[in-house]
PDB file of N, CA and C in Angstrom:
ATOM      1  N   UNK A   1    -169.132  56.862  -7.999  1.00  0.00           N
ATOM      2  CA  UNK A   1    -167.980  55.995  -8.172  1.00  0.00           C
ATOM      3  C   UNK A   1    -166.695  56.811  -8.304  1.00  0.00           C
ATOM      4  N   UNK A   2    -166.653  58.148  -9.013  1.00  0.00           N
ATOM      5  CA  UNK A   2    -165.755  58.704  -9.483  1.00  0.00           C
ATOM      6  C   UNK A   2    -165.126  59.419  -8.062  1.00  0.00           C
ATOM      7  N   UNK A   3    -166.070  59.799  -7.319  1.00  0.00           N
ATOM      8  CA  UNK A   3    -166.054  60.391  -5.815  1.00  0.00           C
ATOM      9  C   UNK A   3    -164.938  59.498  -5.174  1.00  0.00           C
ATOM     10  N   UNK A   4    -165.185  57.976  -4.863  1.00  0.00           N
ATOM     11  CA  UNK A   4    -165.187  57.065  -4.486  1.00  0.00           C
ATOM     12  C   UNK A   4    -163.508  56.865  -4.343  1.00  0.00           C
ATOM     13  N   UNK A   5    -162.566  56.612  -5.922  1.00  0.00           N
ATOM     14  CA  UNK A   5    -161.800  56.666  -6.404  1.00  0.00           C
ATOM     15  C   UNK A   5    -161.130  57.923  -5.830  1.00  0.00           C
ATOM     16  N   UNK A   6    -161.680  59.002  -6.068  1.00  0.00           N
ATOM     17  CA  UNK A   6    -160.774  60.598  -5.762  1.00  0.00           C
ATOM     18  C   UNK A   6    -160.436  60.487  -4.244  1.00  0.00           C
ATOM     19  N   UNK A   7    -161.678  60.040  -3.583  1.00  0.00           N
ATOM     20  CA  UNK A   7    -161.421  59.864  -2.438  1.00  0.00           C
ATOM     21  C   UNK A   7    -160.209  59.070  -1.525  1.00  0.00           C
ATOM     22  N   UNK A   8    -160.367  57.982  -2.129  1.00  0.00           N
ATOM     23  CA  UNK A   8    -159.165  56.792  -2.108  1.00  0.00           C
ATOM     24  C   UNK A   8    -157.735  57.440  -2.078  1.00  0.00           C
ATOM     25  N   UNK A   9    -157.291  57.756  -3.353  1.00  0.00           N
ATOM     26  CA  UNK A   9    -156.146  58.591  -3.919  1.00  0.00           C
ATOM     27  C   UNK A   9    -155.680  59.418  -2.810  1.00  0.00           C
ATOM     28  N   UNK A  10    -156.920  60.538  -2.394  1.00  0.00           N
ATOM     29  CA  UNK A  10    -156.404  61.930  -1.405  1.00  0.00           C
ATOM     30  C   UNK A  10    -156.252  61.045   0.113  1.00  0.00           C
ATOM     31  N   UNK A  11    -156.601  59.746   0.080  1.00  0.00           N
ATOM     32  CA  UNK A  11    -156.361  58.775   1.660  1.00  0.00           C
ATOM     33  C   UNK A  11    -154.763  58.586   1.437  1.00  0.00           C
ATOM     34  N   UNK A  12    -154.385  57.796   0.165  1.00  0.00           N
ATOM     35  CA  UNK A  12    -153.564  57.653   0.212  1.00  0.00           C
ATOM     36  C   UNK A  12    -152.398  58.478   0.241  1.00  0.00           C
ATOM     37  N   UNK A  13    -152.479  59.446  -0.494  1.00  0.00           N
ATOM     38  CA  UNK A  13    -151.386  60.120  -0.669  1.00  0.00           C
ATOM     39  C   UNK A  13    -151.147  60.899   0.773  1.00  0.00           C
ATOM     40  N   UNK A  14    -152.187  61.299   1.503  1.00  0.00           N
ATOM     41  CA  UNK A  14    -152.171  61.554   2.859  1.00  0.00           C
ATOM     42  C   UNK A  14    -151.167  60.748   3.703  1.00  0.00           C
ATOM     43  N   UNK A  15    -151.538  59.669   3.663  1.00  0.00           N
ATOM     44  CA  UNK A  15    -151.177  58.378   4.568  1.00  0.00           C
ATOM     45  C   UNK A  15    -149.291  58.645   4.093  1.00  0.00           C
ATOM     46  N   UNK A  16    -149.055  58.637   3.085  1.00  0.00           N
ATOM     47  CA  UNK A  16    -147.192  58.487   2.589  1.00  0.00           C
ATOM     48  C   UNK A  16    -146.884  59.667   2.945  1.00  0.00           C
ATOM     49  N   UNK A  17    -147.511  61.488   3.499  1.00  0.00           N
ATOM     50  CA  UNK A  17    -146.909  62.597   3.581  1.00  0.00           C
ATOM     51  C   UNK A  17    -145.785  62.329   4.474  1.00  0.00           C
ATOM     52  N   UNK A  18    -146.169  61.950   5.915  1.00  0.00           N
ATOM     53  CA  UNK A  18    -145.507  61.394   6.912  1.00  0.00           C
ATOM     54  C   UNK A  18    -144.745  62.314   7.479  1.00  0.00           C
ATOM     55  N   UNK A  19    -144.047  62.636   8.488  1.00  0.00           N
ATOM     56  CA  UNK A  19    -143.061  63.710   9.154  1.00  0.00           C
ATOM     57  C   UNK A  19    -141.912  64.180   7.924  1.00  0.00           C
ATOM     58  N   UNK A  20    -141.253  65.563   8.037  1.00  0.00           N
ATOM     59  CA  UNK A  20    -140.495  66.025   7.134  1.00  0.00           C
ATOM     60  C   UNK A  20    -139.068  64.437   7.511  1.00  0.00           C
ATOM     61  N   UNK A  21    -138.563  65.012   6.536  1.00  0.00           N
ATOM     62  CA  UNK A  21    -137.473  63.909   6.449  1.00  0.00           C
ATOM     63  C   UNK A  21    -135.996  65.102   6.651  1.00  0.00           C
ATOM     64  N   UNK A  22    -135.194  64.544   7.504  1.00  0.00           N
ATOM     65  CA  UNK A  22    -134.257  65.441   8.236  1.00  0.00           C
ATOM     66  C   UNK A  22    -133.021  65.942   7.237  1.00  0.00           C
ATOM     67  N   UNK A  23    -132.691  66.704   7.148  1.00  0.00           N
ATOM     68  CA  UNK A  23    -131.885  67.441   5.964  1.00  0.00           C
ATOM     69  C   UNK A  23    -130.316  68.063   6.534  1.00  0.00           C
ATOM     70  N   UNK A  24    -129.073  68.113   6.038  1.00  0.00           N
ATOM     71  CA  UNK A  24    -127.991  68.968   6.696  1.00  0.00           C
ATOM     72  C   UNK A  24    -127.693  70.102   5.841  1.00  0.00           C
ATOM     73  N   UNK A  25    -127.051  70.762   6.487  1.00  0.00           N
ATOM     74  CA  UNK A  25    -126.315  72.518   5.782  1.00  0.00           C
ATOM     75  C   UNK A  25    -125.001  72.583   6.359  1.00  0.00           C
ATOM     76  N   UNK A  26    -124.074  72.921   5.980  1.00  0.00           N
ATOM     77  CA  UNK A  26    -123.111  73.829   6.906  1.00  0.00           C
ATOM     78  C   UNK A  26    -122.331  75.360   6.525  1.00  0.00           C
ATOM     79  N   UNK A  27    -122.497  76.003   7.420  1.00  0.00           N
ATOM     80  CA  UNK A  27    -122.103  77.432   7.419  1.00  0.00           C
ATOM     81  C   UNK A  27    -121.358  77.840   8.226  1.00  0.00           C
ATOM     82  N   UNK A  28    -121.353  79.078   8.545  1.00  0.00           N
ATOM     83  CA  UNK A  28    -120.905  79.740   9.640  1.00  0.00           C
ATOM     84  C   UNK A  28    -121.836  80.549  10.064  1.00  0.00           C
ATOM     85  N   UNK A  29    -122.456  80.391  11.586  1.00  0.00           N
ATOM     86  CA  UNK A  29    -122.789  81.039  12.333  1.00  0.00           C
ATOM     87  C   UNK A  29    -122.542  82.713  12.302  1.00  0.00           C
ATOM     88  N   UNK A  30    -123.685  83.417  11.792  1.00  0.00           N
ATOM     89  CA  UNK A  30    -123.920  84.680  11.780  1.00  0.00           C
ATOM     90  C   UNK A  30    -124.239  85.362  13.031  1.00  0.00           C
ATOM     91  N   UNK A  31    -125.210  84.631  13.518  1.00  0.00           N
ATOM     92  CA  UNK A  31    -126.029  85.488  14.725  1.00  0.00           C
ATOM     93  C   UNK A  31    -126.556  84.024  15.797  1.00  0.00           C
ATOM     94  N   UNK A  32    -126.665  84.610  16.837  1.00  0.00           N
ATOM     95  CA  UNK A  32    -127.210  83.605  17.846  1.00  0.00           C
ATOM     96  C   UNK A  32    -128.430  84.385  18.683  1.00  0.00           C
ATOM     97  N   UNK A  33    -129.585  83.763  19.025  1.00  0.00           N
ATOM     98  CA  UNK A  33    -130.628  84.740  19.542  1.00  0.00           C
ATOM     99  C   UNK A  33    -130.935  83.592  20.541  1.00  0.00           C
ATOM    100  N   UNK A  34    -130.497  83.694  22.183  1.00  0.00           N
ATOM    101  CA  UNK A  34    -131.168  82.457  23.549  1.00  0.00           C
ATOM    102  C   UNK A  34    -132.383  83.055  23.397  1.00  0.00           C
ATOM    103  N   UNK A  35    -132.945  84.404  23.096  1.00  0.00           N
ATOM    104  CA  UNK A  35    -134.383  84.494  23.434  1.00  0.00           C
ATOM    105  C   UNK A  35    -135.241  83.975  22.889  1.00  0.00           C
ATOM    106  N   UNK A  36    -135.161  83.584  21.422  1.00  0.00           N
ATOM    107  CA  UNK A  36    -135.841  82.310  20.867  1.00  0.00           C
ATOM    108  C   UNK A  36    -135.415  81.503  20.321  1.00  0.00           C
ATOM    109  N   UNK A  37    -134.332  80.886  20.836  1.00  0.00           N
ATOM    110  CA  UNK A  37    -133.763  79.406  20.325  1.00  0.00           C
ATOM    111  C   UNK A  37    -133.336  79.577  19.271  1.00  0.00           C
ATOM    112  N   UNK A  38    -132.691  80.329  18.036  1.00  0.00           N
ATOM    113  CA  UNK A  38    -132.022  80.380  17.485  1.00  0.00           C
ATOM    114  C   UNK A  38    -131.049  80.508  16.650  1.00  0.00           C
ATOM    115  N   UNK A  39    -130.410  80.150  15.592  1.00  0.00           N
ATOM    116  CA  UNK A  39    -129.193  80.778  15.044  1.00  0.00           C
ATOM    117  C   UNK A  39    -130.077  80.882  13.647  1.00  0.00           C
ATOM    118  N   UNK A  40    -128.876  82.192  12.754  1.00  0.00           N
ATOM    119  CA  UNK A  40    -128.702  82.383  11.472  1.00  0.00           C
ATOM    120  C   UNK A  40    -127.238  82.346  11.339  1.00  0.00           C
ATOM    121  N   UNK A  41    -127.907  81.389   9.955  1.00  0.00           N
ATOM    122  CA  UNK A  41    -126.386  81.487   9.558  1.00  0.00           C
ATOM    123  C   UNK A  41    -125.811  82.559   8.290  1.00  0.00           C
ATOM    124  N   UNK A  42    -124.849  82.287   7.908  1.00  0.00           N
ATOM    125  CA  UNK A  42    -123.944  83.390   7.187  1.00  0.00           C
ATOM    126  C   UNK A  42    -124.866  83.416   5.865  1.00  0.00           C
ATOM    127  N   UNK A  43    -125.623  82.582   5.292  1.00  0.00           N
ATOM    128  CA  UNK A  43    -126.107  82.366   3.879  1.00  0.00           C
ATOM    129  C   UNK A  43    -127.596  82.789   3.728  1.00  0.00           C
ATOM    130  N   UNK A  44    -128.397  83.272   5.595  1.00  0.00           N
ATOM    131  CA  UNK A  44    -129.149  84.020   5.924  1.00  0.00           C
ATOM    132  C   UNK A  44    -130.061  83.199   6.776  1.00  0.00           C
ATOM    133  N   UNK A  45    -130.054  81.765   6.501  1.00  0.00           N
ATOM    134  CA  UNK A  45    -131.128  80.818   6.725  1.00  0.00           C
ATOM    135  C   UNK A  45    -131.171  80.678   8.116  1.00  0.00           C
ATOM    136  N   UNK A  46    -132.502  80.580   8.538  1.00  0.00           N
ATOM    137  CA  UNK A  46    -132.677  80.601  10.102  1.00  0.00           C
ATOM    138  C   UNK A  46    -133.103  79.567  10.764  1.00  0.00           C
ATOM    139  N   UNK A  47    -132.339  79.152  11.668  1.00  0.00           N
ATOM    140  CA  UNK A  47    -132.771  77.783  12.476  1.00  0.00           C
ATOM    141  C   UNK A  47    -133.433  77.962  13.615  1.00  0.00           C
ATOM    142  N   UNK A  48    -134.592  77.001  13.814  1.00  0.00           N
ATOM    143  CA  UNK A  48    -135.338  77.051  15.583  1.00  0.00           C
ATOM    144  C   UNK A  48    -134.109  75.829  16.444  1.00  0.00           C
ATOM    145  N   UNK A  49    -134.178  76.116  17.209  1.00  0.00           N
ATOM    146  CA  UNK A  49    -133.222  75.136  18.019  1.00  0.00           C
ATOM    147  C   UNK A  49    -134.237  74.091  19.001  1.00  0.00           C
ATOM    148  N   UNK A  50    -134.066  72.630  18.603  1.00  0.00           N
ATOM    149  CA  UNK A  50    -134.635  72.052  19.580  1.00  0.00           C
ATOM    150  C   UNK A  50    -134.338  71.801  20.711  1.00  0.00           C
ATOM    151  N   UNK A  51    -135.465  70.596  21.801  1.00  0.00           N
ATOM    152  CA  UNK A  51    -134.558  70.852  23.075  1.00  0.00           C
ATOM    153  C   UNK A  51    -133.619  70.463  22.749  1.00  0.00           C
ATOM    154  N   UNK A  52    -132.499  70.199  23.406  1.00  0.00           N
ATOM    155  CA  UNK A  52    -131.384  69.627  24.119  1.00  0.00           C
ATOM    156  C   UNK A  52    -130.100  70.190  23.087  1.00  0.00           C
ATOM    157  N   UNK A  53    -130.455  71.162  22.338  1.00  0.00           N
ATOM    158  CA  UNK A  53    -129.641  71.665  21.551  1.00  0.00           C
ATOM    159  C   UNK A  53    -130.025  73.507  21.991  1.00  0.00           C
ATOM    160  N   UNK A  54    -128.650  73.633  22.885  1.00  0.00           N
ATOM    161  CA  UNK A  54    -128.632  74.970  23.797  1.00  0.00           C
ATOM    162  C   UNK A  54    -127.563  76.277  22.770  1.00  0.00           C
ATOM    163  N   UNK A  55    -128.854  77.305  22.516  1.00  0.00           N
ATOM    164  CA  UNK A  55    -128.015  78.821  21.857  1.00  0.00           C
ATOM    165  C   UNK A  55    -126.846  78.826  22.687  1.00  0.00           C
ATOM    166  N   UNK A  56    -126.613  78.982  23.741  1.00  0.00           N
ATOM    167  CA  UNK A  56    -125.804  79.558  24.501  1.00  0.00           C
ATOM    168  C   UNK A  56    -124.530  78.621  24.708  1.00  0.00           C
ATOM    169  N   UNK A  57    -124.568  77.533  24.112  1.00  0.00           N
ATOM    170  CA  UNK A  57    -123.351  76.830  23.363  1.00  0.00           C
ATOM    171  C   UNK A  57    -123.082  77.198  22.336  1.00  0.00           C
ATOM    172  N   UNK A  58    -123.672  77.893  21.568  1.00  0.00           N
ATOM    173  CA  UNK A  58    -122.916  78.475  20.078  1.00  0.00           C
ATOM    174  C   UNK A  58    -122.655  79.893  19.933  1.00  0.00           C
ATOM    175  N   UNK A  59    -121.289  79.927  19.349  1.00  0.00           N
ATOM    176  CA  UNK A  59    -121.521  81.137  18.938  1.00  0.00           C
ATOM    177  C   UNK A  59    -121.006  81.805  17.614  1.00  0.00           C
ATOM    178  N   UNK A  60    -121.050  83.112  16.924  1.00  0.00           N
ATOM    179  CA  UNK A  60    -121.332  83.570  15.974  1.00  0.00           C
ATOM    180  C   UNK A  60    -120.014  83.510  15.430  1.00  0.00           C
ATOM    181  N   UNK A  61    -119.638  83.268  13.892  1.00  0.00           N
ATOM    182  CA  UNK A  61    -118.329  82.896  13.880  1.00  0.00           C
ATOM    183  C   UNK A  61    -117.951  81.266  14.127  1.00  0.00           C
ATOM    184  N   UNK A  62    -118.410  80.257  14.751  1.00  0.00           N
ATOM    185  CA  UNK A  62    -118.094  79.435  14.263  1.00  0.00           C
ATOM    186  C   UNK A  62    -118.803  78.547  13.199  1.00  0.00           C
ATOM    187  N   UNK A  63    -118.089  77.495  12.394  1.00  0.00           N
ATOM    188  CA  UNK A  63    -118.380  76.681  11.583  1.00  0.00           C
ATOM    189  C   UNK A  63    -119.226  75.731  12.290  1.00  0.00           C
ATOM    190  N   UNK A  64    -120.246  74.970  11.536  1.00  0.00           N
ATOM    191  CA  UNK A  64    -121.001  74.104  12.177  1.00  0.00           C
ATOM    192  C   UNK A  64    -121.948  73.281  10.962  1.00  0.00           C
ATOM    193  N   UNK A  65    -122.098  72.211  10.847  1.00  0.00           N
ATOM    194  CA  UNK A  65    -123.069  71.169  10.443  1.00  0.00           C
ATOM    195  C   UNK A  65    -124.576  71.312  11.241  1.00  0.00           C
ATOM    196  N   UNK A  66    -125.633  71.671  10.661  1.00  0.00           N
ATOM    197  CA  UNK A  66    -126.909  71.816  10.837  1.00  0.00           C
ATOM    198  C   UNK A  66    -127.730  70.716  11.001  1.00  0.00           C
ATOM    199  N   UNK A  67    -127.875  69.477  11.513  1.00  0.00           N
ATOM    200  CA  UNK A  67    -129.017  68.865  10.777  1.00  0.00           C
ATOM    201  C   UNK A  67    -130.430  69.319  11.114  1.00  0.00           C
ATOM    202  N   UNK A  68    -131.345  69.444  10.336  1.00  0.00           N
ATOM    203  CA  UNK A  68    -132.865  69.803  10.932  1.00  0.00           C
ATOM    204  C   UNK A  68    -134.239  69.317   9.889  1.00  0.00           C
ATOM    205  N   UNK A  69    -135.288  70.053  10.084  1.00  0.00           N
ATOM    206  CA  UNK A  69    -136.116  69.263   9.320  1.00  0.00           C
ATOM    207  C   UNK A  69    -136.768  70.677   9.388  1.00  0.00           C
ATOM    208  N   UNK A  70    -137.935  70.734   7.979  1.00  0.00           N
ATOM    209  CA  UNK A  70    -138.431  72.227   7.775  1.00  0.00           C
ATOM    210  C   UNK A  70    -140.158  71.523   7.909  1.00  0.00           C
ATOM    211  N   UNK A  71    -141.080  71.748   8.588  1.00  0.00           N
ATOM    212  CA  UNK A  71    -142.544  71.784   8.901  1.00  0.00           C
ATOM    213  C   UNK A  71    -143.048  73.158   8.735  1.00  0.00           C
ATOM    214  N   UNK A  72    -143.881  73.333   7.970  1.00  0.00           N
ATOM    215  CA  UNK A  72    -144.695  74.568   7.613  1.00  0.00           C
ATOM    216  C   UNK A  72    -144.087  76.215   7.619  1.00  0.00           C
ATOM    217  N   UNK A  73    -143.134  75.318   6.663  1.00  0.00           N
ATOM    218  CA  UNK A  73    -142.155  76.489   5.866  1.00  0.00           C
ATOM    219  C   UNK A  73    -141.228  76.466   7.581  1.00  0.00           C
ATOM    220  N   UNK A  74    -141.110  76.235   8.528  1.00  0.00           N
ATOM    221  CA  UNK A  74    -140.375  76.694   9.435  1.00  0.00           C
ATOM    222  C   UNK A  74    -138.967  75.360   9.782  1.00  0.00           C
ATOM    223  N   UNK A  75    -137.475  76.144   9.842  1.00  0.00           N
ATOM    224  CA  UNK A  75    -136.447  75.277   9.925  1.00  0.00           C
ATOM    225  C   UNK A  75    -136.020  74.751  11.344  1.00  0.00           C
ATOM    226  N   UNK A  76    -136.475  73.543  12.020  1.00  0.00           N
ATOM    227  CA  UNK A  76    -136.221  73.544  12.884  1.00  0.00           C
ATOM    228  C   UNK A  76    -134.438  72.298  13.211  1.00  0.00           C
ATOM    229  N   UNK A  77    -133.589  72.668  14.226  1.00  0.00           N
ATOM    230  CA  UNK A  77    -132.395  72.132  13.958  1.00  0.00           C
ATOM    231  C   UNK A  77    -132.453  71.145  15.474  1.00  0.00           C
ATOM    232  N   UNK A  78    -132.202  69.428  15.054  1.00  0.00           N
ATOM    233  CA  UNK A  78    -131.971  68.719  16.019  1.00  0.00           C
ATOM    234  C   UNK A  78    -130.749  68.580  16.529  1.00  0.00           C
ATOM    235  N   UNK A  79    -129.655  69.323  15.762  1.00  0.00           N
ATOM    236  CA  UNK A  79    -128.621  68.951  16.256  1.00  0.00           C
ATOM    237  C   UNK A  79    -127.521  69.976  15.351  1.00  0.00           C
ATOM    238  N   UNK A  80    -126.599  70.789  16.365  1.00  0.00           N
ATOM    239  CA  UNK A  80    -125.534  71.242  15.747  1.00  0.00           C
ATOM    240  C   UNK A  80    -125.018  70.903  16.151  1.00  0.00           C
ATOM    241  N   UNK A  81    -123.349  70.674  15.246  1.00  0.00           N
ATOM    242  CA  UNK A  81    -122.336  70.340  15.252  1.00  0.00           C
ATOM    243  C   UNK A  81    -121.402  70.916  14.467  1.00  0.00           C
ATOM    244  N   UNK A  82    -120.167  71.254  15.910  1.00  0.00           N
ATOM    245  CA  UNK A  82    -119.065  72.471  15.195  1.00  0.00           C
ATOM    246  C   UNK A  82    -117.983  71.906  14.089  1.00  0.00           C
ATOM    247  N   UNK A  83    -117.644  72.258  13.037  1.00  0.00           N
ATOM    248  CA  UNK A  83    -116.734  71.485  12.198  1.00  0.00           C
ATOM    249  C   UNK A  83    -115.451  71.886  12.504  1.00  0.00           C
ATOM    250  N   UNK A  84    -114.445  71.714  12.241  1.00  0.00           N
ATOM    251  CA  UNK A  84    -112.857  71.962  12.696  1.00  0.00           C
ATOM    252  C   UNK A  84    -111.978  72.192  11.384  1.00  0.00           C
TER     253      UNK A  84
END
């Protein structure tokens, strides 16, 4: 019975993990790398770049809004955007 119950619990709490939930930063662009998709910024933190979000539109030195989401410890960014 006690199995039963534990079991239940580790379904559920499974079931609510669900995809990371999307997060913003903004910095300034430290470094840009096209050979693997992506930037660090000034505060050290490193972004993967998804598709349709191209390195070779950014570059080092400017300001920018991050949004992204972090999956197994890794930061991946759906979308930059330069601030003014």
């Amino acid at each position: 019975m006690k199995m039963h119950i534990l079991l239940g619990a580790v379904l559920v709490t499974a079931g609510l993990a669900g995809p990371a939930a999307a997060a913003e930063t903004q910095g300034t662009i430290k470094s840009v790398n096209p050979k693997t998709d992506s930037i660090t910024l000034s505060d050290g933190k490193t972004f993967v770049l998804s598709e349709g979000v191209e390195a070779e539109t950014l570059k080092a030195g400017e300001k920018v809004k991050v949004t992204y989401a972090t999956t197994a410890g890794k930061m991946t960014a759906s979308k930059v955007q330069i601030v003014k």
